[in-house]
C-alpha atoms as a PDB file:
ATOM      1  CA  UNK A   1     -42.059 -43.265 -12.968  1.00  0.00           C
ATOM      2  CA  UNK A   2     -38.985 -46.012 -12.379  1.00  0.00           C
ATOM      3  CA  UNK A   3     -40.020 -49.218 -13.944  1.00  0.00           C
ATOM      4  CA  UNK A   4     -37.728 -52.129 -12.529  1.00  0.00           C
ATOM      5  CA  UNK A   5     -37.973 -55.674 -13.764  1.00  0.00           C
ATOM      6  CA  UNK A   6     -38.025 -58.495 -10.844  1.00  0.00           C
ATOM      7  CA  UNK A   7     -34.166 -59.058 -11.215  1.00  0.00           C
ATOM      8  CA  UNK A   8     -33.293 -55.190 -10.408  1.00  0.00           C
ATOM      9  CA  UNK A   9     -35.784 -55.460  -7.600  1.00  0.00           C
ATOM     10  CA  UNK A  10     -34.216 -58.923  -6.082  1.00  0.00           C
ATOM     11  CA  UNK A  11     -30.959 -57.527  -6.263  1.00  0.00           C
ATOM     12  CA  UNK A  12     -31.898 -53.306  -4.631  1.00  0.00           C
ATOM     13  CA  UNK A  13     -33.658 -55.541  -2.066  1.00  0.00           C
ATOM     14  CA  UNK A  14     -30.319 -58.014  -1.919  1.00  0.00           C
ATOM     15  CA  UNK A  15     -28.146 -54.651  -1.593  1.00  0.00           C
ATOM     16  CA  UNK A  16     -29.784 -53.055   0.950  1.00  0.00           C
ATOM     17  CA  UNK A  17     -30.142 -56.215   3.334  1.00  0.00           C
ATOM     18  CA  UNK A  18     -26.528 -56.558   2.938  1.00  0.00           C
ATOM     19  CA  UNK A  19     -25.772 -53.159   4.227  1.00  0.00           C
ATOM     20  CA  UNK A  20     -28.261 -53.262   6.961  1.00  0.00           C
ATOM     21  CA  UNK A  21     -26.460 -56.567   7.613  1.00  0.00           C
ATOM     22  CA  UNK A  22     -23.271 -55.292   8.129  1.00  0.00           C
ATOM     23  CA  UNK A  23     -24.293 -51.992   9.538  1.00  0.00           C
ATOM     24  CA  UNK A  24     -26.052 -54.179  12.143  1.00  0.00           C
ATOM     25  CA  UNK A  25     -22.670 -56.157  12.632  1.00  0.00           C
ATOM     26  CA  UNK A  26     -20.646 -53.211  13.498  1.00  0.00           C
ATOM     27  CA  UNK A  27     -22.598 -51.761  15.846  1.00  0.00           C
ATOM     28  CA  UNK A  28     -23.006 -55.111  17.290  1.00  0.00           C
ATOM     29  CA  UNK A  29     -19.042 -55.360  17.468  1.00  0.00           C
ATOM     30  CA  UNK A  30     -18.575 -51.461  18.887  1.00  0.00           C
ATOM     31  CA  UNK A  31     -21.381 -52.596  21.278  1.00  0.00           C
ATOM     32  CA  UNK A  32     -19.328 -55.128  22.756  1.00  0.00           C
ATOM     33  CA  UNK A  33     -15.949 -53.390  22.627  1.00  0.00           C
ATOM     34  CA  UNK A  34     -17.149 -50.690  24.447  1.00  0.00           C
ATOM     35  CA  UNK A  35     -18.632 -52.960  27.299  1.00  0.00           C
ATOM     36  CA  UNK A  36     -15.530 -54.940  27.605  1.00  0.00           C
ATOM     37  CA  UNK A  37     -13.825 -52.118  27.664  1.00  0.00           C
ATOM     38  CA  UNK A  38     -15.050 -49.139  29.467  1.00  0.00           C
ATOM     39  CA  UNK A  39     -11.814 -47.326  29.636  1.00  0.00           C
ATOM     40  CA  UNK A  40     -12.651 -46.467  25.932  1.00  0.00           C
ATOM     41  CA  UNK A  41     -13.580 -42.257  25.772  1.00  0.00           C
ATOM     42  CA  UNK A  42     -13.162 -42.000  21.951  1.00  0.00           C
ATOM     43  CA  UNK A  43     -14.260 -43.300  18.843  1.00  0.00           C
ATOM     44  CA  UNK A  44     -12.595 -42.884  15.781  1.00  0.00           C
ATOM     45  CA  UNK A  45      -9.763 -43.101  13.155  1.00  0.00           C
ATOM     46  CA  UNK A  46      -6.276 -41.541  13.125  1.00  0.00           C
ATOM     47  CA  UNK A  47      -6.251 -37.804  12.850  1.00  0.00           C
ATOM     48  CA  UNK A  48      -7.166 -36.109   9.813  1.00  0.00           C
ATOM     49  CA  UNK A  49      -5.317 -33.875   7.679  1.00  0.00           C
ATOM     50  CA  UNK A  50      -6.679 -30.648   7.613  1.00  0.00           C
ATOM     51  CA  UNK A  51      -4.239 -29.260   4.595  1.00  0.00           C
ATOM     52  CA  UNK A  52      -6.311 -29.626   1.630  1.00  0.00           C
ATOM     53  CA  UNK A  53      -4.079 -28.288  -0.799  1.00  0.00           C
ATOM     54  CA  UNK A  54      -3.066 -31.924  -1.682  1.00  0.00           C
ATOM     55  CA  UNK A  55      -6.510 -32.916  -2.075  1.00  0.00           C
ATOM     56  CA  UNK A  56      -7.432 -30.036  -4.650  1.00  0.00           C
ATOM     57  CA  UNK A  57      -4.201 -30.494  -6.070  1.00  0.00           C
ATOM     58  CA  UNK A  58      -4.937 -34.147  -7.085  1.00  0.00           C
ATOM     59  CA  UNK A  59      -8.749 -32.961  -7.966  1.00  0.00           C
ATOM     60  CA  UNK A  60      -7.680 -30.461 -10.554  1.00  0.00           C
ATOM     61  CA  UNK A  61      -4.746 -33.156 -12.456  1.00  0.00           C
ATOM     62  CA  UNK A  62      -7.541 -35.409 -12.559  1.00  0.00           C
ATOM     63  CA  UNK A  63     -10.034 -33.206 -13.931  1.00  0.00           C
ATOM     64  CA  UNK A  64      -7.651 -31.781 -16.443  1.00  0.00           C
ATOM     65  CA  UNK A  65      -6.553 -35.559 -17.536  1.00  0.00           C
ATOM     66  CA  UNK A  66     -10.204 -36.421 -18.118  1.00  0.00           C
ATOM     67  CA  UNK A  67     -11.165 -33.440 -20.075  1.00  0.00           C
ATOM     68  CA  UNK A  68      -7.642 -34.436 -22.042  1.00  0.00           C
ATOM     69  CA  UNK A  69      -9.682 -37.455 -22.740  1.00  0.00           C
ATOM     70  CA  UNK A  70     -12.427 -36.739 -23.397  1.00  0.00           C
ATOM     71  CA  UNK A  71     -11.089 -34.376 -26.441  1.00  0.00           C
ATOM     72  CA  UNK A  72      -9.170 -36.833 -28.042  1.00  0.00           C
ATOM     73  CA  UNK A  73     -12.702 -38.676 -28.789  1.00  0.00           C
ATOM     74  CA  UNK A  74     -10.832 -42.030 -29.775  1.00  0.00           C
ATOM     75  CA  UNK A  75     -14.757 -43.439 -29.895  1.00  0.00           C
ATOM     76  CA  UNK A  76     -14.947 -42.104 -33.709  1.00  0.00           C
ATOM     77  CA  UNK A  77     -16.910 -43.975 -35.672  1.00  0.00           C
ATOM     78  CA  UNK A  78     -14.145 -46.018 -38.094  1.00  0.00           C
ATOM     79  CA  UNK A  79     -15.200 -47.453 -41.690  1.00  0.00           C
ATOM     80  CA  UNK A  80     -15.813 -50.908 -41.639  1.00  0.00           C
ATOM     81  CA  UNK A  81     -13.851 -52.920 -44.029  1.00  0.00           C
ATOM     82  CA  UNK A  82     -15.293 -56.480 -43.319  1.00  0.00           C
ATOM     83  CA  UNK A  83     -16.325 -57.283 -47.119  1.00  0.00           C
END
């Protein structure tokens, strides 16, 4: 069972508002666009790149740089000298 205390539940009810908020905007926007403009056929961004060898490229260095990382373990408990 999730327990929340009132301040997580203010602010999961704050976040989703917000993105029914602006959801709500851009439809209301493409709504309008596309009845100004009925010349409009398609919707969308620039074409995608269907190569993924850069993609898994940059996957695997990162991957292989966090594991680097994560060996080093620089979170080693150091004596404390405060007296």
């Amino acid at each position: 069972m999730i327990v929340m205390n009132k301040v997580e539940i203010g602010l999961l009810i704050a976040v989703i508002l917000i993105v029914c908020y602006i959801g709500g905007l851009t439809y209301w926007e493409m709504v309008y666009e596309l009845e100004q403009h009925p010349e409009i056929r398609d919707i969308g961004g620039p074409p995608v790149i269907t190569d993924l060898r850069p993609l898994v490229v940059v996957v695997v260095v990162a991957a292989i740089f966090c594991v680097l990382l994560l060996k080093m373990n620089p979170d080693k408990k150091k004596p404390c000298n405060d007296r």
